[in-house]
Protein backbone atom coordinates (compact mmCIF):
# COMPACT_ATOMS: atom_id res chain seq x y z
CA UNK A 1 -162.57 -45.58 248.14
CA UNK A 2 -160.06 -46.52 250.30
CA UNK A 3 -159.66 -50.12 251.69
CA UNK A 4 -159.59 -48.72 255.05
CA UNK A 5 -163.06 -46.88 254.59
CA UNK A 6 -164.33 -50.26 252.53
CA UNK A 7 -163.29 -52.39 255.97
CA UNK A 8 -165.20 -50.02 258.03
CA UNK A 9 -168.32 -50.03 255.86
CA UNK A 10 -168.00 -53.58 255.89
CA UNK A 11 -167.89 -54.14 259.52
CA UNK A 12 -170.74 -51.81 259.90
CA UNK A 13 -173.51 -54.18 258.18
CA UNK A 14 -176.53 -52.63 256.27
CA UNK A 15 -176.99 -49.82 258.61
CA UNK A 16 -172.99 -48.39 258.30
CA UNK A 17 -174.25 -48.11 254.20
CA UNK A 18 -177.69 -46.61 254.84
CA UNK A 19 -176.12 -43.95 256.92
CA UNK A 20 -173.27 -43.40 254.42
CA UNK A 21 -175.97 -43.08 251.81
CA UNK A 22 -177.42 -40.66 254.40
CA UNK A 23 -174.44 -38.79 255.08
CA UNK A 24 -173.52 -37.97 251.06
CA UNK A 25 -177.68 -36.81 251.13
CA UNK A 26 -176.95 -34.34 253.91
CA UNK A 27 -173.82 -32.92 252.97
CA UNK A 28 -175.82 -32.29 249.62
CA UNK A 29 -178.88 -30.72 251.18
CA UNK A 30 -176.97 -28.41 253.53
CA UNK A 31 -174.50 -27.55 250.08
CA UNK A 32 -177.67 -26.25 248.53
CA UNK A 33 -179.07 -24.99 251.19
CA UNK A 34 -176.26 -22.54 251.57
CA UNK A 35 -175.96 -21.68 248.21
CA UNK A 36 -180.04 -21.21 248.14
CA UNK A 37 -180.03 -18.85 250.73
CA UNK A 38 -177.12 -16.66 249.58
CA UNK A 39 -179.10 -16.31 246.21
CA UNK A 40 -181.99 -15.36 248.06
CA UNK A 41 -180.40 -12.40 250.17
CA UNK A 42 -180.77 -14.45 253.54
CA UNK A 43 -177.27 -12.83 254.70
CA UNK A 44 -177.19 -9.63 252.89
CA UNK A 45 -178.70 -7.85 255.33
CA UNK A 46 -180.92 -5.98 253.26
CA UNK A 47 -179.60 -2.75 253.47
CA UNK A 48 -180.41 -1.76 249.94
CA UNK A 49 -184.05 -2.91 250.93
CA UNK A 50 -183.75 -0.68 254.08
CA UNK A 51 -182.82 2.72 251.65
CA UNK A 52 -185.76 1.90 249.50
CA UNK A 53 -188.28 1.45 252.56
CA UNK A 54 -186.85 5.01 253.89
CA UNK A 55 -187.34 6.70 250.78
CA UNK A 56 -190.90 5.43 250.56
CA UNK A 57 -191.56 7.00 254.21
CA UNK A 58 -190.09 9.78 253.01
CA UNK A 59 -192.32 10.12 250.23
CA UNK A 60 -190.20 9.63 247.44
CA UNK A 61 -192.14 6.33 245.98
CA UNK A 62 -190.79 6.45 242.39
CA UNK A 63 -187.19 6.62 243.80
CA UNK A 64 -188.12 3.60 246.02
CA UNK A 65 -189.49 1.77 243.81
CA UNK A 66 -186.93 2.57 241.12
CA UNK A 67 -184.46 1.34 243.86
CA UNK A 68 -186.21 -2.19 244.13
CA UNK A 69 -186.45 -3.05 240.42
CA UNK A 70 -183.43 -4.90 240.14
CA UNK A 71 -183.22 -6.64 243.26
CA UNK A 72 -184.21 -10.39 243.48
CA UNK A 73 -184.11 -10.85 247.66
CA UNK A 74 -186.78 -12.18 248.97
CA UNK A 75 -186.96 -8.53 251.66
CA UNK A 76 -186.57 -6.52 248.08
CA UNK A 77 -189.51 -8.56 246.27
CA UNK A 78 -191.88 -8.60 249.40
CA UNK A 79 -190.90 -4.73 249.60
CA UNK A 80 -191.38 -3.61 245.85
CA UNK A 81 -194.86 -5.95 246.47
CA UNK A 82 -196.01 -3.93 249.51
CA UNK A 83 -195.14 -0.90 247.76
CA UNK A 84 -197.20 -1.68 244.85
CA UNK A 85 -200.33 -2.89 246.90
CA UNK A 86 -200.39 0.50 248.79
CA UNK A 87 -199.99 2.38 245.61
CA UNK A 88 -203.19 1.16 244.15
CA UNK A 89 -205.69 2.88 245.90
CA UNK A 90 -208.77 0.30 244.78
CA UNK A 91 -207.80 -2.07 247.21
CA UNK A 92 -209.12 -1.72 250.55
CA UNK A 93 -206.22 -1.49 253.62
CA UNK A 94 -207.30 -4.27 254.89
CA UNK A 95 -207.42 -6.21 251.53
CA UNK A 96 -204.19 -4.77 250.97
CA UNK A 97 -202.48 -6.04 253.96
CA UNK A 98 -204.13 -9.62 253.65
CA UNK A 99 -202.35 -9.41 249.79
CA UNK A 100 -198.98 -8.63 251.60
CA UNK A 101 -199.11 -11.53 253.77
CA UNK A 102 -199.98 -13.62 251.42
CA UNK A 103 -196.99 -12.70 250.00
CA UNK A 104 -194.97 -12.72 252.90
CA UNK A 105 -195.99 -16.33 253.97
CA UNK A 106 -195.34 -17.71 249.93
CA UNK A 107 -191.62 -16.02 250.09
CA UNK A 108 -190.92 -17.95 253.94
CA UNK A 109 -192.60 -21.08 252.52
CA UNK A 110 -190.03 -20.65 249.70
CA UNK A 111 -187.00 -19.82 252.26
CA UNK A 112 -187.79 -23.21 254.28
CA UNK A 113 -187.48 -25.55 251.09
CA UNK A 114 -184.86 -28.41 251.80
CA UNK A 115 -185.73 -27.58 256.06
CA UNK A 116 -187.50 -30.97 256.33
CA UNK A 117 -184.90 -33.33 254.97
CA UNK A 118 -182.32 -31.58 257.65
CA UNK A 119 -184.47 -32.14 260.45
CA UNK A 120 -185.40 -35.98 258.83
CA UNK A 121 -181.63 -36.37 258.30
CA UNK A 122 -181.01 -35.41 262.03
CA UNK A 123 -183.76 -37.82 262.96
CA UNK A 124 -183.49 -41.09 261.90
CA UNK A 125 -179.25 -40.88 261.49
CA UNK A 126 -179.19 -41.63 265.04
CA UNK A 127 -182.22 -44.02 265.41
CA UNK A 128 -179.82 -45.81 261.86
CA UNK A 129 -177.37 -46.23 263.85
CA UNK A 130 -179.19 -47.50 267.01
CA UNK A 131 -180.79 -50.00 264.58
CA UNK A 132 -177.34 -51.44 263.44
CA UNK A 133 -175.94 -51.70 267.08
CA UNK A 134 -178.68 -53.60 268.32
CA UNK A 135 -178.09 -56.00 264.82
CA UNK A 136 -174.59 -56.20 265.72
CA UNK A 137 -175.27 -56.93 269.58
CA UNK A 138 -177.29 -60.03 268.36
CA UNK A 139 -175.19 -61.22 265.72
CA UNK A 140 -172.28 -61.05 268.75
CA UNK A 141 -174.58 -63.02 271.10
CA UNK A 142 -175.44 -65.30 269.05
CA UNK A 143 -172.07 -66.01 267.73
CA UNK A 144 -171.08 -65.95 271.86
CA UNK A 145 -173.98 -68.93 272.35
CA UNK A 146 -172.42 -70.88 269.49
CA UNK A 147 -169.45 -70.94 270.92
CA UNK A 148 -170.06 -72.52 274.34
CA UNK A 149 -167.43 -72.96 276.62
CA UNK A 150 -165.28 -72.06 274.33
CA UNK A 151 -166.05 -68.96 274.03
CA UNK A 152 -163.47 -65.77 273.68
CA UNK A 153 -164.03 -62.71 275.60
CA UNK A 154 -162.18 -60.98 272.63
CA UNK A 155 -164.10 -62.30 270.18
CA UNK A 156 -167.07 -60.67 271.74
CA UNK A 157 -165.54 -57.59 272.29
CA UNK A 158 -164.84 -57.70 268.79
CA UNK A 159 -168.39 -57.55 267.73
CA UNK A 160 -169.83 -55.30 269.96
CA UNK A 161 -167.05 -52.65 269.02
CA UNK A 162 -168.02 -53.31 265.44
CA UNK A 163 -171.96 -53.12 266.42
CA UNK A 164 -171.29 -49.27 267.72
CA UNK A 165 -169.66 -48.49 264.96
CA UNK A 166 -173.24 -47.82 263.78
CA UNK A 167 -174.32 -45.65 266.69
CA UNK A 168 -171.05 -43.49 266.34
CA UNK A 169 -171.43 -42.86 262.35
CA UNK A 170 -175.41 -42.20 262.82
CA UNK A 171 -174.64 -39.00 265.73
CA UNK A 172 -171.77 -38.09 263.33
CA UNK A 173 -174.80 -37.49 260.02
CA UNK A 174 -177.17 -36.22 262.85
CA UNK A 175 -174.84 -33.21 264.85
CA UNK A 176 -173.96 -31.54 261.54
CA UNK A 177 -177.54 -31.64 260.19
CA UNK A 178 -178.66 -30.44 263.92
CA UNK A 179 -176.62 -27.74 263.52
CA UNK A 180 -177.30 -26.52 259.86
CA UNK A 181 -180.70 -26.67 260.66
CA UNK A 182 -180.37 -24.13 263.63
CA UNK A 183 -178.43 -22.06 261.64
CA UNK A 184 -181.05 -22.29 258.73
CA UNK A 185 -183.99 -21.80 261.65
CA UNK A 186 -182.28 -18.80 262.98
CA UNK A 187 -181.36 -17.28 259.15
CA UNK A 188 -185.27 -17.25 257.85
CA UNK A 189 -186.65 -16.56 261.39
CA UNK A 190 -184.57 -13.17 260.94
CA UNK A 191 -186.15 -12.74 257.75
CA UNK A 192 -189.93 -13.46 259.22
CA UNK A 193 -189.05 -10.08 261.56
CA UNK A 194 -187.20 -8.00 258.60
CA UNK A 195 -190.59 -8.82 256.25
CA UNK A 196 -192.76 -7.53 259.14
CA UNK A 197 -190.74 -4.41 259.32
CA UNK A 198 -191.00 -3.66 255.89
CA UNK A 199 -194.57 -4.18 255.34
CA UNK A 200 -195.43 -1.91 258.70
CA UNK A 201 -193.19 0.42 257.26
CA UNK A 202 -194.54 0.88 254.14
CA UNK A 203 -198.46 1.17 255.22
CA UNK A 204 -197.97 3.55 258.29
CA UNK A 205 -196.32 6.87 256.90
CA UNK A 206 -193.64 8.60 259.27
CA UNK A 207 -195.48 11.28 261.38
CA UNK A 208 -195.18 14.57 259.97
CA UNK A 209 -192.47 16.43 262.48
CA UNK A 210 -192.07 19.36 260.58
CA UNK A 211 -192.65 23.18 262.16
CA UNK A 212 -196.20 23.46 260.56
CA UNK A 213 -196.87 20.05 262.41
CA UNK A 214 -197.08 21.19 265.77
CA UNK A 215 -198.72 24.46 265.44
C-alpha cells in the first residue's frame, strides 16, 4: 500500500476503512458476477437454443433434443426441460406447464444470486460515507470550540475537507455497484422474456400452412 493511500485512509477515520473493506467486497461480487453469468449463457444469445426450439416446431423432436444435450445455459436447460415435459404424455397440460415454471422461476432464482449484495453495496456505501462526514464535522467542531479565540479558519477547513473524504469514497463504491446492478437487472430480465418464448414455443405447435391445410 502506498503511503499516499495509507494517509488518506488515515484521514478518513473508521468509515474511510469500512468502505475500503466495502469497495474490495464489490469489486469481488461484480468479478463473479460477470464470470457467473457468462458461464450461464446470459450473453450468448441463445441462438443454438433458438435452432433447437425451431426444430421442435417443426417436428423434428429427437433432432431438438439431440441439439440440447450438451448445452449447460440456463435457455438450453429450461428448453431440453420443456421439451421433455411435453413429450410425456401422462402429465396433464396444465400440470405440464406448472412443471415448466417451476423450472423457469428455480433457473431466474439461480441467475439473481450475488443481486442483493450489489444493491446492499450501493446502499449503505453512501449512507458509510455520510456516517463518517458527520464524525468528521464533529470532531472539527469540537476541535474549533477548544480552540477559542484562537481559533484557525484553516484548521477547520482542514477537517471538514478530511470529513468528506468519506462522502466522496462512499458514492465512488455505490455508482459502480448502481451500475453493475442495472446491467445485471437488464441481462436476466432478457432472459425472463427468452424463457417465456421458449416454453410457448414448445407447447403451441406451428399451424399447419401446408396446401392440404386450407382445403
Amino acid at each position: 500500500m502506498s503511503p499516499e493511500m495509507l494517509d488518506f485512509l488515515i484521514a478518513g477515520g473508521p468509515a474511510i476503512w469500512a468502505i475500503a473493506a466495502l469497495s474490495v467486497a464489490t469489486l469481488a461480487l461484480i468479478l463473479w458476477k460477470v464470470w457467473d453469468m457468462l458461464r450461464a449463457g446470459l450473453w450468448s444469445g441463445g441462438r443454438g437454443t433458438e435452432a433447437a426450439v425451431r426444430l421442435w416446431q417443426q417436428g423434428q423432436t429427437r433432432a431438438a433434443r439431440e441439439g440440447l444435450s450438451r448445452r449447460r445455459s440456463l435457455r438450453a436447460r429450461l428448453a431440453r426441460r420443456a421439451m421433455e415435459v411435453q413429450a410425456a404424455q401422462h402429465l396433464p397440460d396444465e400440470l405440464a406447464r406448472e412443471e415448466v415454471d417451476r423450472t423457469a422461476r428455480a433457473l431466474l432464482k439461480r441467475a439473481s444470486a450475488g443481486l442483493r449484495g450489489l444493491e446492499l453495496a450501493a446502499t449503505i456505501g453512501p449512507l458509510l460515507g455520510l456516517l463518517g462526514t458527520v464524525m468528521g464535522m464533529i470532531a472539527a467542531f469540537q476541535a474549533l470550540q477548544a480552540a477559542g479565540a484562537r481559533a484557525d479558519p484553516a484548521q477547520l477547513a482542514g477537517g471538514i475537507w478530511e470529513a468528506l473524504l468519506t462522502t466522496a469514497a462512499g458514492m465512488a463504491v455505490a455508482i459502480p455497484a448502481q451500475v453493475a446492478l442495472t446491467w445485471f437487472e437488464t441481462a436476466i430480465d432478457g432472459l425472463r422474456h427468452d424463457m417465456e418464448d421458449i416454453a410457448t414455443r414448445i407447447f403451441v405447435p406451428l399451424p399447419d400452412t401446408s396446401p392440404e391445410a386450407g382445403e
